[in-house]
C-alpha atoms as a PDB file:
ATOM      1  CA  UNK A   1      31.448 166.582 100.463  1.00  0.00           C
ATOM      2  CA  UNK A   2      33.227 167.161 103.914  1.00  0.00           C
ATOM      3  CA  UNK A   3      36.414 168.919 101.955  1.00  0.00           C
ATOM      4  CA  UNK A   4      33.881 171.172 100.196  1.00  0.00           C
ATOM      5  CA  UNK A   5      31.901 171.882 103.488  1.00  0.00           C
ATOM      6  CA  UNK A   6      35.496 173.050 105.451  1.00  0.00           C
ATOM      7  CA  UNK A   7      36.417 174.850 102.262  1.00  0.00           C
ATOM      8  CA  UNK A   8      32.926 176.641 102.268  1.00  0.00           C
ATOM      9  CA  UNK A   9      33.668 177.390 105.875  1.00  0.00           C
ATOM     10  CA  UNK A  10      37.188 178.627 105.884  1.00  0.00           C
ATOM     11  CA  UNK A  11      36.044 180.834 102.653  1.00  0.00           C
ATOM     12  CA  UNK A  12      33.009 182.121 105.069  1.00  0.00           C
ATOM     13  CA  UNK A  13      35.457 183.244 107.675  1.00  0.00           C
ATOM     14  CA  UNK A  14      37.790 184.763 105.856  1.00  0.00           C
ATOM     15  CA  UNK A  15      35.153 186.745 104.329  1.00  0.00           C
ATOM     16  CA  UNK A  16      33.853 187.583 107.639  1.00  0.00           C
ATOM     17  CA  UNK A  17      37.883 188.541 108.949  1.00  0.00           C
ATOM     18  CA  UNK A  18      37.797 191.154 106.222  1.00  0.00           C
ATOM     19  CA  UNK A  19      34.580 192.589 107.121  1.00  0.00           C
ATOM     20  CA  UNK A  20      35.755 193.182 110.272  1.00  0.00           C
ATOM     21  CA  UNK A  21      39.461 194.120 109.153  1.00  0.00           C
ATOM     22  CA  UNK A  22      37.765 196.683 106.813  1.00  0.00           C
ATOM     23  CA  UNK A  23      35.673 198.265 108.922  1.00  0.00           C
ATOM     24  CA  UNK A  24      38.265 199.224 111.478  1.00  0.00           C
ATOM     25  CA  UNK A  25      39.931 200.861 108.898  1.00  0.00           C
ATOM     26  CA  UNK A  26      37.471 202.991 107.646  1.00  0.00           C
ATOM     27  CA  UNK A  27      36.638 203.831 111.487  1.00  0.00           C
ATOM     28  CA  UNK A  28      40.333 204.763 111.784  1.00  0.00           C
ATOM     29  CA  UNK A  29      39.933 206.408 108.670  1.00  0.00           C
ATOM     30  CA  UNK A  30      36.951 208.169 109.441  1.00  0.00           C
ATOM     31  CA  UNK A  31      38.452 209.420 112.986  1.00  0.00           C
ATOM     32  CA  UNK A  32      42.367 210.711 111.671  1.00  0.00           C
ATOM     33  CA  UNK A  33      40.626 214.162 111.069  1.00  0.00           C
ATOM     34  CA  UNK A  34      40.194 214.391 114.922  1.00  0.00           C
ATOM     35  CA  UNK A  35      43.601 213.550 115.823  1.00  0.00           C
ATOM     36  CA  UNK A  36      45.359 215.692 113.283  1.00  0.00           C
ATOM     37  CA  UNK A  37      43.224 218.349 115.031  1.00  0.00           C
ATOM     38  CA  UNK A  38      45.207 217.916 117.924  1.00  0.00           C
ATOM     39  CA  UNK A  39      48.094 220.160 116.238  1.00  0.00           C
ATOM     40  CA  UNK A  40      48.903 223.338 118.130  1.00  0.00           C
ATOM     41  CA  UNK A  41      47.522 226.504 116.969  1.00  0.00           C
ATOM     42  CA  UNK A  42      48.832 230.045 117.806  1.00  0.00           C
ATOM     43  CA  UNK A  43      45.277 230.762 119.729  1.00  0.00           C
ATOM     44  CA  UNK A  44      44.446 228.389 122.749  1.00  0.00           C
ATOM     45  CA  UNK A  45      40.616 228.141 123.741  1.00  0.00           C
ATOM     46  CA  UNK A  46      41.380 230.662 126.597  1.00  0.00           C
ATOM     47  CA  UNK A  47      42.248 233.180 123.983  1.00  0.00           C
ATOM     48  CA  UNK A  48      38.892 232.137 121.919  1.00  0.00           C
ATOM     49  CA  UNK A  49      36.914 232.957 125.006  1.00  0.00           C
ATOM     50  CA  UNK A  50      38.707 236.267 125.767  1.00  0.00           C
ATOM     51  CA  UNK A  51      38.565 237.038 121.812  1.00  0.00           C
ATOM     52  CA  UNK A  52      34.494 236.176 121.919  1.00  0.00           C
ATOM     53  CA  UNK A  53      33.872 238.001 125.365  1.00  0.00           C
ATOM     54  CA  UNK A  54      35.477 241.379 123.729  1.00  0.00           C
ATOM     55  CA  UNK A  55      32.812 240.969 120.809  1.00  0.00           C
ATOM     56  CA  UNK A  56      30.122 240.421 123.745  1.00  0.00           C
ATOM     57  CA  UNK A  57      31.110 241.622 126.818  1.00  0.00           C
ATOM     58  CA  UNK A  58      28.009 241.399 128.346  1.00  0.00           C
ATOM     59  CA  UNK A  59      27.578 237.455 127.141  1.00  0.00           C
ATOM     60  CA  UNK A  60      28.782 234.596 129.955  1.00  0.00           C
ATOM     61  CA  UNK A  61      30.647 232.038 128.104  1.00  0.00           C
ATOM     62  CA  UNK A  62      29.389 228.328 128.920  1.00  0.00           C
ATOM     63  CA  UNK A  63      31.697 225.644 128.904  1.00  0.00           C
ATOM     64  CA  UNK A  64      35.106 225.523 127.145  1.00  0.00           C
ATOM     65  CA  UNK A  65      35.744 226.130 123.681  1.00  0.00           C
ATOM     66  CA  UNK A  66      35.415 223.714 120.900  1.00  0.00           C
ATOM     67  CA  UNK A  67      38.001 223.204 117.846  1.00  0.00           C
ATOM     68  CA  UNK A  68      35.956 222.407 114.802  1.00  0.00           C
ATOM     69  CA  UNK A  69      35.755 223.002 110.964  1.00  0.00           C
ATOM     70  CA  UNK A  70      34.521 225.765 109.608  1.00  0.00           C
ATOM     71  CA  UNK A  71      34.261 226.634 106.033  1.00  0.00           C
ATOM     72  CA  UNK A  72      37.969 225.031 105.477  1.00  0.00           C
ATOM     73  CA  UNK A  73      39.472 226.404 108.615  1.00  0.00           C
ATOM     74  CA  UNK A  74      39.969 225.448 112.113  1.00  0.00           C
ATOM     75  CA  UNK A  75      38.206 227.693 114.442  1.00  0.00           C
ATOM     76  CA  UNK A  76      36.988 227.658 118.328  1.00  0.00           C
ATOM     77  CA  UNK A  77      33.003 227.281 118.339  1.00  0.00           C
ATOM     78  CA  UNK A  78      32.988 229.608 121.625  1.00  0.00           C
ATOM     79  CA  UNK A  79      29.182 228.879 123.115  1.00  0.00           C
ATOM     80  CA  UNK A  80      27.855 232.095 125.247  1.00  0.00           C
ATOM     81  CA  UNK A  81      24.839 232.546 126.437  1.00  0.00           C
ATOM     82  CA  UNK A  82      23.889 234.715 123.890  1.00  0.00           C
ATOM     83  CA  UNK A  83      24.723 232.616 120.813  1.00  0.00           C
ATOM     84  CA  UNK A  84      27.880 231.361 119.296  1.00  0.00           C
ATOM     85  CA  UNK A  85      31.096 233.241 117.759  1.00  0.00           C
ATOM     86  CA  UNK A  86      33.382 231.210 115.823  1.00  0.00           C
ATOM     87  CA  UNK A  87      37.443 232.413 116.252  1.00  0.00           C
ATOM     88  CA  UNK A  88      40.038 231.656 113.819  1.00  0.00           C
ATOM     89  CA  UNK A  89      42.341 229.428 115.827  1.00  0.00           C
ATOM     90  CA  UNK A  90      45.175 230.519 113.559  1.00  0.00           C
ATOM     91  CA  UNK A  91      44.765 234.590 113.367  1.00  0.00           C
ATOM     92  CA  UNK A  92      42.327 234.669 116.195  1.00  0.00           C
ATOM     93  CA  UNK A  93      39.775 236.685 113.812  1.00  0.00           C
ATOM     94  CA  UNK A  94      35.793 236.204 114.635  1.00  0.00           C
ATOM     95  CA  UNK A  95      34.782 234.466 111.388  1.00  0.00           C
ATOM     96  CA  UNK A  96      31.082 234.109 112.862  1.00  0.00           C
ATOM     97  CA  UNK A  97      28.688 235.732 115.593  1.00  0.00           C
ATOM     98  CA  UNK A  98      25.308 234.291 116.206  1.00  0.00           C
ATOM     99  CA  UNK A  99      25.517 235.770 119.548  1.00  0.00           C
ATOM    100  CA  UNK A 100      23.375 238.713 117.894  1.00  0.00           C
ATOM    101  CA  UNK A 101      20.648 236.838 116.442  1.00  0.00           C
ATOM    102  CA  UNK A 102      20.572 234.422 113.684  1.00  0.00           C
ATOM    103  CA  UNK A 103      22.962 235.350 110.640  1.00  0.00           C
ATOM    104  CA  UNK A 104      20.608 236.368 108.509  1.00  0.00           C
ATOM    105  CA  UNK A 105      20.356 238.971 104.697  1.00  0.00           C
ATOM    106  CA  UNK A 106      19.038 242.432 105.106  1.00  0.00           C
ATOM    107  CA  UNK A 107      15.379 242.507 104.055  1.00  0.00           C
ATOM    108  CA  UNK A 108      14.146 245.739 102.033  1.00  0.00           C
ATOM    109  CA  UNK A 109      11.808 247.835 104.169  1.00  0.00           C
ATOM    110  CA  UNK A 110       8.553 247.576 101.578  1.00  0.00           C
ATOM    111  CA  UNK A 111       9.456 245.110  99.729  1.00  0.00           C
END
């Protein structure tokens, strides 16, 4: 009975090891995306807020730009006080402006 009570035991924490084991991989896993974002990319977050202040001049921006995903590419999330404009960290291109109002489709006068 005492072998099969140590066995039970050692079986228990090994079990418990892996849990453990396992789940720091998966947090590793889950956070490589953020530190293969830390590649160099022909526009620096100064650019982004130049880039997004010629779209708005008349915006402030707040804070300093974020890199993030966005629709498969890497832009800077630029936050003015107006809204948000997204820039292409590769070409430098505004891929998004909600600095104007909500991105929204044309409705049909009387429809």
């Amino acid at each position: 009975m005492r072998q099969r009570t140590t066995r039970t035991f050692l079986a228990m924490m090994i079990a418990i090891t892996l849990v453990f084991v396992s789940d720091g991989i998966s947090i590793l896993y889950a956070n490589f995306s953020s530190v293969v974002q830390l590649k160099e990319y022909p526009i620096s977050y100064k650019n982004a807020s130049s880039i997004a202040l010629s779209h708005e001049p008349d915006a402030r921006v707040l804070g300093q730009p974020v890199l993030v995903s966005y629709a498969g590419m890497m832009v800077y999330e630029v936050t003015l006080d107006t809204g948000r404009i997204y820039v292409d960290a590769e070409t430098g291109r505004v891929v998004a402006n909600t600095a104007r109002g909500p991105i929204s489709c044309e409705v049909s006068a009387g429809g």
